[in-house]
C-alpha atoms as a PDB file:
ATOM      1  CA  UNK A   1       6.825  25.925  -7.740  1.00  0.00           C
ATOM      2  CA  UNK A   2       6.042  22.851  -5.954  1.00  0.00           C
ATOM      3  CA  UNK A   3       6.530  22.308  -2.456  1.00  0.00           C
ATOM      4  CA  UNK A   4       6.042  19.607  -0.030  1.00  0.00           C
ATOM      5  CA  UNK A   5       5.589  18.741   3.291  1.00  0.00           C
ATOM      6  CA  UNK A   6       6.681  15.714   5.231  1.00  0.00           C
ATOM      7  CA  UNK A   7       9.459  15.045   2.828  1.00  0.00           C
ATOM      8  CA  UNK A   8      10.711  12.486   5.711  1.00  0.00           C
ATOM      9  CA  UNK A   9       7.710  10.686   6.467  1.00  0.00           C
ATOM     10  CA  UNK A  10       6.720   7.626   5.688  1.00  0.00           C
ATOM     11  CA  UNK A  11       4.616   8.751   2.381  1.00  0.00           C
ATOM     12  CA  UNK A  12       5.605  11.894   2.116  1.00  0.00           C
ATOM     13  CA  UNK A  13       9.774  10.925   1.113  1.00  0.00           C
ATOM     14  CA  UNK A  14       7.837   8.805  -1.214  1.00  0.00           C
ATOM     15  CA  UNK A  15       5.579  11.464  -3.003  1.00  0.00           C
ATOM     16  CA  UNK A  16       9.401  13.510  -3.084  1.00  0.00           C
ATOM     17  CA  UNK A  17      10.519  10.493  -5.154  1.00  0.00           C
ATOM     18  CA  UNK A  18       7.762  10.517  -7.706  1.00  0.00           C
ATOM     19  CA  UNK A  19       7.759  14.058  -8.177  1.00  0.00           C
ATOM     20  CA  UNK A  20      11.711  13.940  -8.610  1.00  0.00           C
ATOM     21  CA  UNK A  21      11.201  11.894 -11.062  1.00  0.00           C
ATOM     22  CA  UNK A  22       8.740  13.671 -13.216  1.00  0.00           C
ATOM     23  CA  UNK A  23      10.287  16.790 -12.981  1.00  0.00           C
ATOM     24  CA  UNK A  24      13.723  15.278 -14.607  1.00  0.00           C
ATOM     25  CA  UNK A  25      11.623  13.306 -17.005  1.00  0.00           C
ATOM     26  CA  UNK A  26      10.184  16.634 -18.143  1.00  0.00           C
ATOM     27  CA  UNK A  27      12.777  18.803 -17.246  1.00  0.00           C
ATOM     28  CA  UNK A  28      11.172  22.182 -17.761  1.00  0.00           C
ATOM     29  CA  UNK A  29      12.777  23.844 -14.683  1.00  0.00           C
ATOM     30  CA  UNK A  30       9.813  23.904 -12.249  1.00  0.00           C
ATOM     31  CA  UNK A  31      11.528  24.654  -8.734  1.00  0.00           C
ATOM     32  CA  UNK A  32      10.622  22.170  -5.999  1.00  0.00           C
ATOM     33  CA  UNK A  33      10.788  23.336  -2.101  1.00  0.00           C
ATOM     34  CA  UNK A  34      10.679  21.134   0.765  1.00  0.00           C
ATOM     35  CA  UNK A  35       9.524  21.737   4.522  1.00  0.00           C
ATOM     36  CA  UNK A  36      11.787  19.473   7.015  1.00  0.00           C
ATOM     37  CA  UNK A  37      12.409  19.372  11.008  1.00  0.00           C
ATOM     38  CA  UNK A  38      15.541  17.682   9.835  1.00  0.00           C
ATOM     39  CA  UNK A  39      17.260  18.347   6.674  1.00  0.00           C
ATOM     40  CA  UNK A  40      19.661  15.621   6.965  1.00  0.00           C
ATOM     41  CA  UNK A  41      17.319  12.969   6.550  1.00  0.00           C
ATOM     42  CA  UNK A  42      16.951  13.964   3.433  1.00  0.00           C
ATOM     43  CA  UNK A  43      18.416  12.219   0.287  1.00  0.00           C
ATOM     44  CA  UNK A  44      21.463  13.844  -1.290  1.00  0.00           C
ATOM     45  CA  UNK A  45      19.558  14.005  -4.720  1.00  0.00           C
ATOM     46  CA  UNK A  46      16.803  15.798  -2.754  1.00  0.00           C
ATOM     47  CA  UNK A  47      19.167  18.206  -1.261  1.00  0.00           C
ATOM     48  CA  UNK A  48      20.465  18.668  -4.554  1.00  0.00           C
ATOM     49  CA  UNK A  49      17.514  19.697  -6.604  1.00  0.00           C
ATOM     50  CA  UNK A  50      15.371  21.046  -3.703  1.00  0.00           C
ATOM     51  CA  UNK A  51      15.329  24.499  -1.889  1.00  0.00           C
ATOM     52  CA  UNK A  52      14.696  23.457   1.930  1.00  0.00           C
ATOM     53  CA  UNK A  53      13.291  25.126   4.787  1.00  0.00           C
ATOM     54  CA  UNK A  54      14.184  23.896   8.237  1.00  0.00           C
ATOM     55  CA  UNK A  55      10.765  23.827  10.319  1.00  0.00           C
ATOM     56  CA  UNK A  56       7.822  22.535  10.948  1.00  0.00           C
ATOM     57  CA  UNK A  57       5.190  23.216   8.447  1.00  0.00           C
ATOM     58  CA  UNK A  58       2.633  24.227  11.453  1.00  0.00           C
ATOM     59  CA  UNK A  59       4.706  27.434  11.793  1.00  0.00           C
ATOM     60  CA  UNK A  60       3.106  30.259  10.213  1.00  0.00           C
ATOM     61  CA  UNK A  61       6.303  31.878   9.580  1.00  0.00           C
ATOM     62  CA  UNK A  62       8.396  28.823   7.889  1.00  0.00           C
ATOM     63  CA  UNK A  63       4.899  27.751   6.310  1.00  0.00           C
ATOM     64  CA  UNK A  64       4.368  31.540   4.801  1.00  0.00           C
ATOM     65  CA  UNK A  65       7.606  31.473   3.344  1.00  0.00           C
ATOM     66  CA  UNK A  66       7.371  27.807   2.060  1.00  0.00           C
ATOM     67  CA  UNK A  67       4.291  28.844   0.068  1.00  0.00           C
ATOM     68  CA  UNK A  68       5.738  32.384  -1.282  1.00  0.00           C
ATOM     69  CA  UNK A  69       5.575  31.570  -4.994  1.00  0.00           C
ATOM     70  CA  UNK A  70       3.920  28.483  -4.598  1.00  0.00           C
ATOM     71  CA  UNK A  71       1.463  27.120  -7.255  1.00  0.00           C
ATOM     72  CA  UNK A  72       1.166  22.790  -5.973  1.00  0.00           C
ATOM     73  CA  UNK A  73       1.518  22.070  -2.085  1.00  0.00           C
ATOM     74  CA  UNK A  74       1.314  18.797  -0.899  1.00  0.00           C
ATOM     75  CA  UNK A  75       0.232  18.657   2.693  1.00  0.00           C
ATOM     76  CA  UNK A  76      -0.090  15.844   5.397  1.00  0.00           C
ATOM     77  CA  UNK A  77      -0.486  16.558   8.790  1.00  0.00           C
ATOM     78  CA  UNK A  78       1.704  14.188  10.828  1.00  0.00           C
ATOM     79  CA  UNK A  79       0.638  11.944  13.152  1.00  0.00           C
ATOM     80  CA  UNK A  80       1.026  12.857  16.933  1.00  0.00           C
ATOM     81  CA  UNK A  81      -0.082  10.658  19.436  1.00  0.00           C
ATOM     82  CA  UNK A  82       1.195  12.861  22.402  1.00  0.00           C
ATOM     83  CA  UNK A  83      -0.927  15.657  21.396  1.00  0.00           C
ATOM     84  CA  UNK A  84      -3.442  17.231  23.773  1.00  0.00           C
ATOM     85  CA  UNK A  85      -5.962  16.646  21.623  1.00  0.00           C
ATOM     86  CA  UNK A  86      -6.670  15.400  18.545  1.00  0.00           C
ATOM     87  CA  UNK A  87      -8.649  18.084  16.384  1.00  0.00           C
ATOM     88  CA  UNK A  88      -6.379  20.814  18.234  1.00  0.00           C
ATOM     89  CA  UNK A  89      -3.644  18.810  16.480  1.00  0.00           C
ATOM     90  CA  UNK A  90      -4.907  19.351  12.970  1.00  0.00           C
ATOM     91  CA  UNK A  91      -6.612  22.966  13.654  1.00  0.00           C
ATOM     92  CA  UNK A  92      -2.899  24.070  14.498  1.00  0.00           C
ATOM     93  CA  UNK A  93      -1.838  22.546  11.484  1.00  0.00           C
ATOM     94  CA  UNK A  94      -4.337  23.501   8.934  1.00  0.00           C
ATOM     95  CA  UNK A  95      -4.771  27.088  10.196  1.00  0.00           C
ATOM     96  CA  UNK A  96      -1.696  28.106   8.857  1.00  0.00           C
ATOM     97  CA  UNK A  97      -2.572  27.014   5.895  1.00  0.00           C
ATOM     98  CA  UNK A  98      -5.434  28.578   5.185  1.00  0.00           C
ATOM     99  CA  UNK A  99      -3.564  31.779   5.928  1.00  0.00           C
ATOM    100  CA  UNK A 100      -0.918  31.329   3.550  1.00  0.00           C
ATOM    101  CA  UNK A 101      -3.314  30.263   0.908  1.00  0.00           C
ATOM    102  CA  UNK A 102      -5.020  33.562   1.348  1.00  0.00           C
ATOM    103  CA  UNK A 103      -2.013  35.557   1.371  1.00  0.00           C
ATOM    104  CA  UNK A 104       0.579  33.942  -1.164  1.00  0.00           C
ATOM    105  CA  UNK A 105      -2.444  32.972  -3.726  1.00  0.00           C
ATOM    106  CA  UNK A 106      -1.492  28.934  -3.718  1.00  0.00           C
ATOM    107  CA  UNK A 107      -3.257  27.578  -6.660  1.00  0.00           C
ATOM    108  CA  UNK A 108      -3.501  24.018  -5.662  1.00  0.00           C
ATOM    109  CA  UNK A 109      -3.147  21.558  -2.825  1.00  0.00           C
ATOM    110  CA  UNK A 110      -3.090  18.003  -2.332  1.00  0.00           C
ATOM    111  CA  UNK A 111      -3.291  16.790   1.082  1.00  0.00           C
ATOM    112  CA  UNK A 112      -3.909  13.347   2.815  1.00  0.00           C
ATOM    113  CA  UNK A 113      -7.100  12.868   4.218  1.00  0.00           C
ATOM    114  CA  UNK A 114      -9.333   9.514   4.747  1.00  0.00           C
ATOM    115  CA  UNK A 115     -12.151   7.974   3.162  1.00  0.00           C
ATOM    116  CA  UNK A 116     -15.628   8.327   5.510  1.00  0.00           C
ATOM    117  CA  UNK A 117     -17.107  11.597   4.526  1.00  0.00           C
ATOM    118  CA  UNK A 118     -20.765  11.981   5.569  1.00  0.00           C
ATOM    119  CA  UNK A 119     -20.066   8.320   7.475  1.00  0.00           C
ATOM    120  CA  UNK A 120     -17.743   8.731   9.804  1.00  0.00           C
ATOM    121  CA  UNK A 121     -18.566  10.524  13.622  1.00  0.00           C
ATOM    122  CA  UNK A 122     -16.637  10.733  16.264  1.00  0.00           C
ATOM    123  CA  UNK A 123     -14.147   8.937  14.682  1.00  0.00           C
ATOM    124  CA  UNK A 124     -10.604  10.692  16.223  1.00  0.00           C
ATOM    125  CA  UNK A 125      -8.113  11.052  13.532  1.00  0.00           C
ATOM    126  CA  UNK A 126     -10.377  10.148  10.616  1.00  0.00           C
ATOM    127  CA  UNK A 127     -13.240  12.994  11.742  1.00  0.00           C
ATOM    128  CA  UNK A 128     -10.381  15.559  11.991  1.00  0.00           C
ATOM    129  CA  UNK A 129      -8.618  14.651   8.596  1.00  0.00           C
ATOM    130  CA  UNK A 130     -12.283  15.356   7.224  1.00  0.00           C
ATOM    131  CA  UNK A 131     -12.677  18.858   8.948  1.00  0.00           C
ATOM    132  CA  UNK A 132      -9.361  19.750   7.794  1.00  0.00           C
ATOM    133  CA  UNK A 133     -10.481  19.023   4.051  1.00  0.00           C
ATOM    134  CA  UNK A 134     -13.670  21.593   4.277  1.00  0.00           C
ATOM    135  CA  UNK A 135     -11.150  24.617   6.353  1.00  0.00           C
ATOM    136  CA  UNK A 136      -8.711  24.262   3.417  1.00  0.00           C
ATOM    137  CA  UNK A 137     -11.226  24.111   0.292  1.00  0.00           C
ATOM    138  CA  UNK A 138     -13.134  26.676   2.487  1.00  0.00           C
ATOM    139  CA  UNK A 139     -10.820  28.850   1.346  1.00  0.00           C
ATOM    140  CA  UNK A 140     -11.587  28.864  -2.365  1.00  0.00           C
ATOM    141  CA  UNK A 141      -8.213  26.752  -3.220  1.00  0.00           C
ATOM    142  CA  UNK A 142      -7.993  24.115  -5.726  1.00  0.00           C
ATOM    143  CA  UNK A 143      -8.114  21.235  -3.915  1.00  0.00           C
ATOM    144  CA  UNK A 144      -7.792  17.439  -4.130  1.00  0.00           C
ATOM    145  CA  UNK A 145      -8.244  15.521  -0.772  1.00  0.00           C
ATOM    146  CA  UNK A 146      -6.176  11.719  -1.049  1.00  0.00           C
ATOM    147  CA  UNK A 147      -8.896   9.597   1.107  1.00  0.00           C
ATOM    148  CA  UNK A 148      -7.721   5.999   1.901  1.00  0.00           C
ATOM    149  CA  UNK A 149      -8.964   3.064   4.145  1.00  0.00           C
ATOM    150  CA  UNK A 150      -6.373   1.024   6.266  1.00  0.00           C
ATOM    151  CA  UNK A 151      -2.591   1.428   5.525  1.00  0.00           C
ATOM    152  CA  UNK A 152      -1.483  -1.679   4.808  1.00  0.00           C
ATOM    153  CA  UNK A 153       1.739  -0.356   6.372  1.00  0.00           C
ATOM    154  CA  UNK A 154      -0.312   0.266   9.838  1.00  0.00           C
ATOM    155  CA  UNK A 155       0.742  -3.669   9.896  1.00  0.00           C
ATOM    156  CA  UNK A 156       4.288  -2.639  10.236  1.00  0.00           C
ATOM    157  CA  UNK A 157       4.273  -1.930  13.462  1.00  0.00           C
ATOM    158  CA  UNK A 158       3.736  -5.855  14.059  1.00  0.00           C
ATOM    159  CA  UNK A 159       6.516  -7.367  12.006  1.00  0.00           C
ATOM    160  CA  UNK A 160       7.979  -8.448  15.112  1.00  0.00           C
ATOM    161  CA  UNK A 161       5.010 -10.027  16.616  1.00  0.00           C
ATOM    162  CA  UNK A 162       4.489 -11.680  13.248  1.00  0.00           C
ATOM    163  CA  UNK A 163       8.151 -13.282  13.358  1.00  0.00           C
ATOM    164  CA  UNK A 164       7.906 -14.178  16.872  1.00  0.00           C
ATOM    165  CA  UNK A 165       4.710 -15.666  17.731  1.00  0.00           C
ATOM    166  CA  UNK A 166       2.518 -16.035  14.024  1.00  0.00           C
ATOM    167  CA  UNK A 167       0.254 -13.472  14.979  1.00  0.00           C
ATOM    168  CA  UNK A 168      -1.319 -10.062  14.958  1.00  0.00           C
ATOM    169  CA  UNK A 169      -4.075  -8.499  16.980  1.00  0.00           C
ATOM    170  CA  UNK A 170      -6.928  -5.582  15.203  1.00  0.00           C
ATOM    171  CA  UNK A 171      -9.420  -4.092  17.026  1.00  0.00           C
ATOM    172  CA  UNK A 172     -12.106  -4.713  14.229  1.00  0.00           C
ATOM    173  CA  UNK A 173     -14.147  -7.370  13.837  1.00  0.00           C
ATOM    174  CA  UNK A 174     -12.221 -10.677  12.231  1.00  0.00           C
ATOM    175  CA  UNK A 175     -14.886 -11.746   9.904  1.00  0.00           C
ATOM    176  CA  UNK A 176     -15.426  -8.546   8.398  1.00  0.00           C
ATOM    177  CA  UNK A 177     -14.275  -7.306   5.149  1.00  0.00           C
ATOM    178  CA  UNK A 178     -11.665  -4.254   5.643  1.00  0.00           C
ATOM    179  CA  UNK A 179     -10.827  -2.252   2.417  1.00  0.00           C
ATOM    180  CA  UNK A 180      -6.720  -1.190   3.065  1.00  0.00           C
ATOM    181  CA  UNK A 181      -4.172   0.914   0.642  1.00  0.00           C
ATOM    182  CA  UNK A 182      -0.112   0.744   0.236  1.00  0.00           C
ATOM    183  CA  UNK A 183       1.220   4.142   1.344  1.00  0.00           C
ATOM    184  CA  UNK A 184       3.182   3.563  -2.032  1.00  0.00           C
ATOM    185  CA  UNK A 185       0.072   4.493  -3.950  1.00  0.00           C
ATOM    186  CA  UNK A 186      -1.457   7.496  -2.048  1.00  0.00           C
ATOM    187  CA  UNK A 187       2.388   9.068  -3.208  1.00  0.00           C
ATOM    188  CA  UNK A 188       1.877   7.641  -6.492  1.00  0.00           C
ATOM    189  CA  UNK A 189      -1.116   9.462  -6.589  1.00  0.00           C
ATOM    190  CA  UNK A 190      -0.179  12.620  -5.244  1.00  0.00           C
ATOM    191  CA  UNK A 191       3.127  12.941  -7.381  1.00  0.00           C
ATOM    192  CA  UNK A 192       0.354  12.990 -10.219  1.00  0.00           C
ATOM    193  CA  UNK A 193      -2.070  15.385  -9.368  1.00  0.00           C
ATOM    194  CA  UNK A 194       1.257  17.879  -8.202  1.00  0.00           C
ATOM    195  CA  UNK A 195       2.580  17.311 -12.256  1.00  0.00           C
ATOM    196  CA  UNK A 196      -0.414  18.460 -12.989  1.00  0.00           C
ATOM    197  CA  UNK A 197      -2.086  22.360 -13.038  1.00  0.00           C
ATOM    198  CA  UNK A 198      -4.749  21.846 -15.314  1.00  0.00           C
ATOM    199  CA  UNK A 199      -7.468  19.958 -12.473  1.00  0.00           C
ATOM    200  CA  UNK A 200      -9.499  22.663 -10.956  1.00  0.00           C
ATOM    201  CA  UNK A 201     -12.383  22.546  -8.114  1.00  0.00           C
ATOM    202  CA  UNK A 202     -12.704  20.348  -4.891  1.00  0.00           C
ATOM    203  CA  UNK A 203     -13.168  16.244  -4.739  1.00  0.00           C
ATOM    204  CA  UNK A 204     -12.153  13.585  -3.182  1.00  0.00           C
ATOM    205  CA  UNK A 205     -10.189  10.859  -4.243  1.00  0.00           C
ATOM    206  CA  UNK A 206     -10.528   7.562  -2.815  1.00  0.00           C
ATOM    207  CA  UNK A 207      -7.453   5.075  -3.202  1.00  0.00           C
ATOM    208  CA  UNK A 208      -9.190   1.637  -2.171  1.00  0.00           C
ATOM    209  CA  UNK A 209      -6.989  -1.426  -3.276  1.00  0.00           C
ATOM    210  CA  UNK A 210      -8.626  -4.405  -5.521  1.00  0.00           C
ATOM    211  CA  UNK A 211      -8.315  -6.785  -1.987  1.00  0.00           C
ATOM    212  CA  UNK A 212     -12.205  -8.021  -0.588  1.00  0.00           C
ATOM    213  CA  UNK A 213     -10.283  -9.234   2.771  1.00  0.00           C
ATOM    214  CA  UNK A 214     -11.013  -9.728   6.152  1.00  0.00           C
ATOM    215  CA  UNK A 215      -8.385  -9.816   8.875  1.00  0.00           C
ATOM    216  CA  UNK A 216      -8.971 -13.410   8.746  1.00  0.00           C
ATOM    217  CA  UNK A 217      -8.154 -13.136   5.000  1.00  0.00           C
ATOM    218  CA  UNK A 218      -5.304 -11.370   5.581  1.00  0.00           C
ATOM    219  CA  UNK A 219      -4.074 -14.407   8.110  1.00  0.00           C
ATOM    220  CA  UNK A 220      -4.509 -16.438   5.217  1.00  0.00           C
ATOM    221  CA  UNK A 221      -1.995 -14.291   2.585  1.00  0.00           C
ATOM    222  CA  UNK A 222       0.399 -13.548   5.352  1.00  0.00           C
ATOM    223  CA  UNK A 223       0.212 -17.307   6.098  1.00  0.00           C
ATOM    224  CA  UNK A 224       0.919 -18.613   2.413  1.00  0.00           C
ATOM    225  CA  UNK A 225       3.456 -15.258   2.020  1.00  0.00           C
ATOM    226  CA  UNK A 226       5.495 -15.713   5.128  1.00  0.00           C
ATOM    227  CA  UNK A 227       5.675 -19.629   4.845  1.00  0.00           C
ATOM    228  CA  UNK A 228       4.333 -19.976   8.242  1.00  0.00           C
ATOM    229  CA  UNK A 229       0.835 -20.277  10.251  1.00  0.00           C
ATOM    230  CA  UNK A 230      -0.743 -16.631  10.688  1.00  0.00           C
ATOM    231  CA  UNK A 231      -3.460 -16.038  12.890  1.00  0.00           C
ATOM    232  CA  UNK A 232      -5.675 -12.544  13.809  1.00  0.00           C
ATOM    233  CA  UNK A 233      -5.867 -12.082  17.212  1.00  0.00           C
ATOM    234  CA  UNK A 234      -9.848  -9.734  17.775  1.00  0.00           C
ATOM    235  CA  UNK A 235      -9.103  -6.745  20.298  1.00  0.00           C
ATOM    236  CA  UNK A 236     -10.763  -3.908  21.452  1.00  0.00           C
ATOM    237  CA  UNK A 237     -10.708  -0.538  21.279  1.00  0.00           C
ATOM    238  CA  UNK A 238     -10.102  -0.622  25.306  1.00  0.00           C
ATOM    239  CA  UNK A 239      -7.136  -2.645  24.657  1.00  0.00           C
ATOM    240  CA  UNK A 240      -6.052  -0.592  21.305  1.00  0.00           C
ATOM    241  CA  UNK A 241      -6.310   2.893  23.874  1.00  0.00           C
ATOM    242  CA  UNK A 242      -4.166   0.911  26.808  1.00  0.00           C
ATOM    243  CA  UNK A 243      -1.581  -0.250  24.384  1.00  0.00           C
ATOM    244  CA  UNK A 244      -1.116   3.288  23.205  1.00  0.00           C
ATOM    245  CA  UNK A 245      -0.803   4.908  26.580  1.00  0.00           C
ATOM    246  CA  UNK A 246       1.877   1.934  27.200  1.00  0.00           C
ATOM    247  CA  UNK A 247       3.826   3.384  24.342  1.00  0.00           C
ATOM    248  CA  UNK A 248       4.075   7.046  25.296  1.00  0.00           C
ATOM    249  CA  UNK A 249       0.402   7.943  23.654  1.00  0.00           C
ATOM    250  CA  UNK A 250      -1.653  10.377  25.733  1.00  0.00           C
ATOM    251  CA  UNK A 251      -4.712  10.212  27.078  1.00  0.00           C
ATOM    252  CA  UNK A 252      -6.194  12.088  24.357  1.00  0.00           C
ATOM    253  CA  UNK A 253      -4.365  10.983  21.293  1.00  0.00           C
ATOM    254  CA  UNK A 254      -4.921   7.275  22.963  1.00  0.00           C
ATOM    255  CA  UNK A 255      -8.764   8.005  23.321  1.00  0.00           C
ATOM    256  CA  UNK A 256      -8.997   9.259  19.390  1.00  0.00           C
ATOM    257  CA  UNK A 257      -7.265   6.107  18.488  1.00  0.00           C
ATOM    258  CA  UNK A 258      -9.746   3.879  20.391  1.00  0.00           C
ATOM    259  CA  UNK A 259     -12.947   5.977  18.780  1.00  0.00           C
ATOM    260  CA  UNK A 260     -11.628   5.562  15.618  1.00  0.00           C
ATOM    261  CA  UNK A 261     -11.422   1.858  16.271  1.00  0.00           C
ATOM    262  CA  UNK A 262     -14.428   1.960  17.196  1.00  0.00           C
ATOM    263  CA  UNK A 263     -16.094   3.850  14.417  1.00  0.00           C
ATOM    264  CA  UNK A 264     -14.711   1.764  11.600  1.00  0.00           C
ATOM    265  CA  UNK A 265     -16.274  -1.028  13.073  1.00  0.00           C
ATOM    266  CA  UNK A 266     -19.627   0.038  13.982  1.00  0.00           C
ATOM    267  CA  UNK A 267     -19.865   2.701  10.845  1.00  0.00           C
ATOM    268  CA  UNK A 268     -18.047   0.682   8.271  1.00  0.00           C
ATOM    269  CA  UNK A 269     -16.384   2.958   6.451  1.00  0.00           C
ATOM    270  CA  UNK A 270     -13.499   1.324   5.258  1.00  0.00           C
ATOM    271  CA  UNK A 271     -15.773  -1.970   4.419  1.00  0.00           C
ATOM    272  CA  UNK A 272     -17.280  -3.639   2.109  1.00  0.00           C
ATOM    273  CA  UNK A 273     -19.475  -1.132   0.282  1.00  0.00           C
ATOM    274  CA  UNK A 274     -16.196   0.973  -0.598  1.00  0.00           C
ATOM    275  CA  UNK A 275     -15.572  -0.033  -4.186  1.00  0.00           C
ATOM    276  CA  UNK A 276     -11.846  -0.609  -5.769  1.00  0.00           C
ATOM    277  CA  UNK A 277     -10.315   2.053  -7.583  1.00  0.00           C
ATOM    278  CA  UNK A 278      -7.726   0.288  -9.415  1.00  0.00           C
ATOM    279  CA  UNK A 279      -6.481   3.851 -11.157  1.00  0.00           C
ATOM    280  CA  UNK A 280      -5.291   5.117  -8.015  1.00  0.00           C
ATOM    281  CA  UNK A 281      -4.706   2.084  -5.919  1.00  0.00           C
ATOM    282  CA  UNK A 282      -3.737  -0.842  -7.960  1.00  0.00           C
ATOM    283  CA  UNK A 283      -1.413  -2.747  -5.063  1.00  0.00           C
ATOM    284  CA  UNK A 284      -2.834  -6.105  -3.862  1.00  0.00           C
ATOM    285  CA  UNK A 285      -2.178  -6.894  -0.039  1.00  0.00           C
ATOM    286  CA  UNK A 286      -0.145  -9.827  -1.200  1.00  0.00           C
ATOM    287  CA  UNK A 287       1.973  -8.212  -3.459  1.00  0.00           C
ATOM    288  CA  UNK A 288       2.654  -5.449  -0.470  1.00  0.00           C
ATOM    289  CA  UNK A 289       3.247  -8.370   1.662  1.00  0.00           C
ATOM    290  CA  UNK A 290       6.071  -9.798  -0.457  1.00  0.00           C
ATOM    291  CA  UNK A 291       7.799  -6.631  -0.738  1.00  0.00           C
ATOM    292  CA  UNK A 292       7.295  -4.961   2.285  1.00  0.00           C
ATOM    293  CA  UNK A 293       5.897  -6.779   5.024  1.00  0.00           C
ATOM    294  CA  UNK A 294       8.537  -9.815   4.544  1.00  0.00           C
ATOM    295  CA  UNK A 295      11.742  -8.105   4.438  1.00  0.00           C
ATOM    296  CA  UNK A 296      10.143  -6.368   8.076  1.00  0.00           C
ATOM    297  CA  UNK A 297       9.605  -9.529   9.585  1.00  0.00           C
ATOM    298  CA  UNK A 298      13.401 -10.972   8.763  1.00  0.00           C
ATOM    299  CA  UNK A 299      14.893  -7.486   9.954  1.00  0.00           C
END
């Protein structure tokens, strides 16, 4: 039994893809579950071969029954910006987890964390993705933790400024080389390791794409991609917080996003010194700009 988490989200309907598609190349009757707030944004194909729960996956109760029978969970804890706080967020998350590990003897769990261990402090979302790694292994589970730098689809959320005005703002320094990852990979990557029940033990696994850009680097592809000047506008993580309050954030999800700015600046932990690892993250920014970042900006 697989299940998965997220099976909506932006990475998580992808790792439901790729695991579709292994289980009907192999076709050896492994059931699949699927925890979703809203079943009916799921594909017909997924409704089709998939037992769902209705729920969120921070419920003990839907998460307990989710994992009855489970041997592979994939688990992501979604992204709330309204939150009270930030490492409440995850601990109410995780928790449940744990507890269902314990009690319905999950085997094995991938789950999406972030590349920074032993670097990263006080660093908002990234410093809780990395205590929620050590509560889950904590409990004895097989367990593989997915750590990325930037999402290249983080950019997303600027396709319009891109089409409008040429340009895009990052509260990281301009000149400084920023390892990033397509979302399409971390699934890609996951789908794997949930085919797969012979991998025992606890590591991480870093997905760094084969780019050496800065954001002014990046200017340049999207420039030569989009057909038109790009520039990087420098912000701050002031700015980054304020813009997130404007857009519903609150003051503590706002503040996490702001430190976390500010950490991967001043701790570098999505830099330079982070090798490639083309095995598990083989998509070039440009090629993720042609195919995903264009079509966004002519929406």
């Amino acid at each position: 039994m697989i299940v998965i988490t997220t099976p909506t989200g932006g990475i998580g309907r992808q790792v439901l893809d790729n695991v579709l598609d292994g289980l009907d190349a192999r076709d050896d009757g492994t059931a699949l579950r699927v925890v979703a707030r809203d079943p009916g944004r799921l594909t017909a194909r997924a409704r089709e071969r998939a037992e769902v729960l209705q729920g969120s996956h921070a419920d003990p109760e839907v998460l307990g029954a989710a994992c009855e029978g489970a041997d592979q969970v994939f688990w992501l804890v979604p992204p709330a910006p309204g939150a009270d706080s930030v490492e409440g967020h995850f601990r109410d998350f995780t928790l449940p987890l744990c507890d269902a590990i314990a009690r319905q003897g999950v085997a094995r769990v991938v789950a999406v964390s972030s590349l920074g261990r032993g670097v990263a402090k006080d660093a908002g979302p990234v410093s809780a993705s990395l205590a929620m790694d050590d509560r889950i292994a904590a409990t004895g589970v097989h367990y593989r933790a997915l750590c990325p730098p930037f999402l290249m689809e983080n950019l997303l959320g600027q396709a319009a400024a891109l089409r409008d005005t040429g340009e895009f703002r990052m509260a990281y320094a301009t000149d400084r080389v920023l390892r990033t990852c397509a979302t399409a990979d971390i699934a890609a990557t996951a789908a794997r390791l949930l085919l797969d029940d012979s991998w025992t033990g606890r590591a991480d696994v870093p997905l760094v794409g084969p780019d050496d850009l800065t954001p002014e680097g990046m200017a340049t592809v999207l420039s030569d991609v989009l057909g038109r000047p790009v520039r990087v506008r420098e912000t701050t993580p002031e700015a980054y917080k304020a813009s997130a309050l404007r857009f519903g954030a609150s003051e503590s999800g706002a503040q996490g996003l702001a430190d976390m700015a500010s950490a991967m600046d001043a701790q570098g932990f999505y830099g330079a010194a982070e090798p490639s690892t083309p095995d598990t993250a083989p998509t070039s920014f440009r090629r993720w700009c042609e195919e995903v970042l264009r079509p966004a900006t002519l929406s």
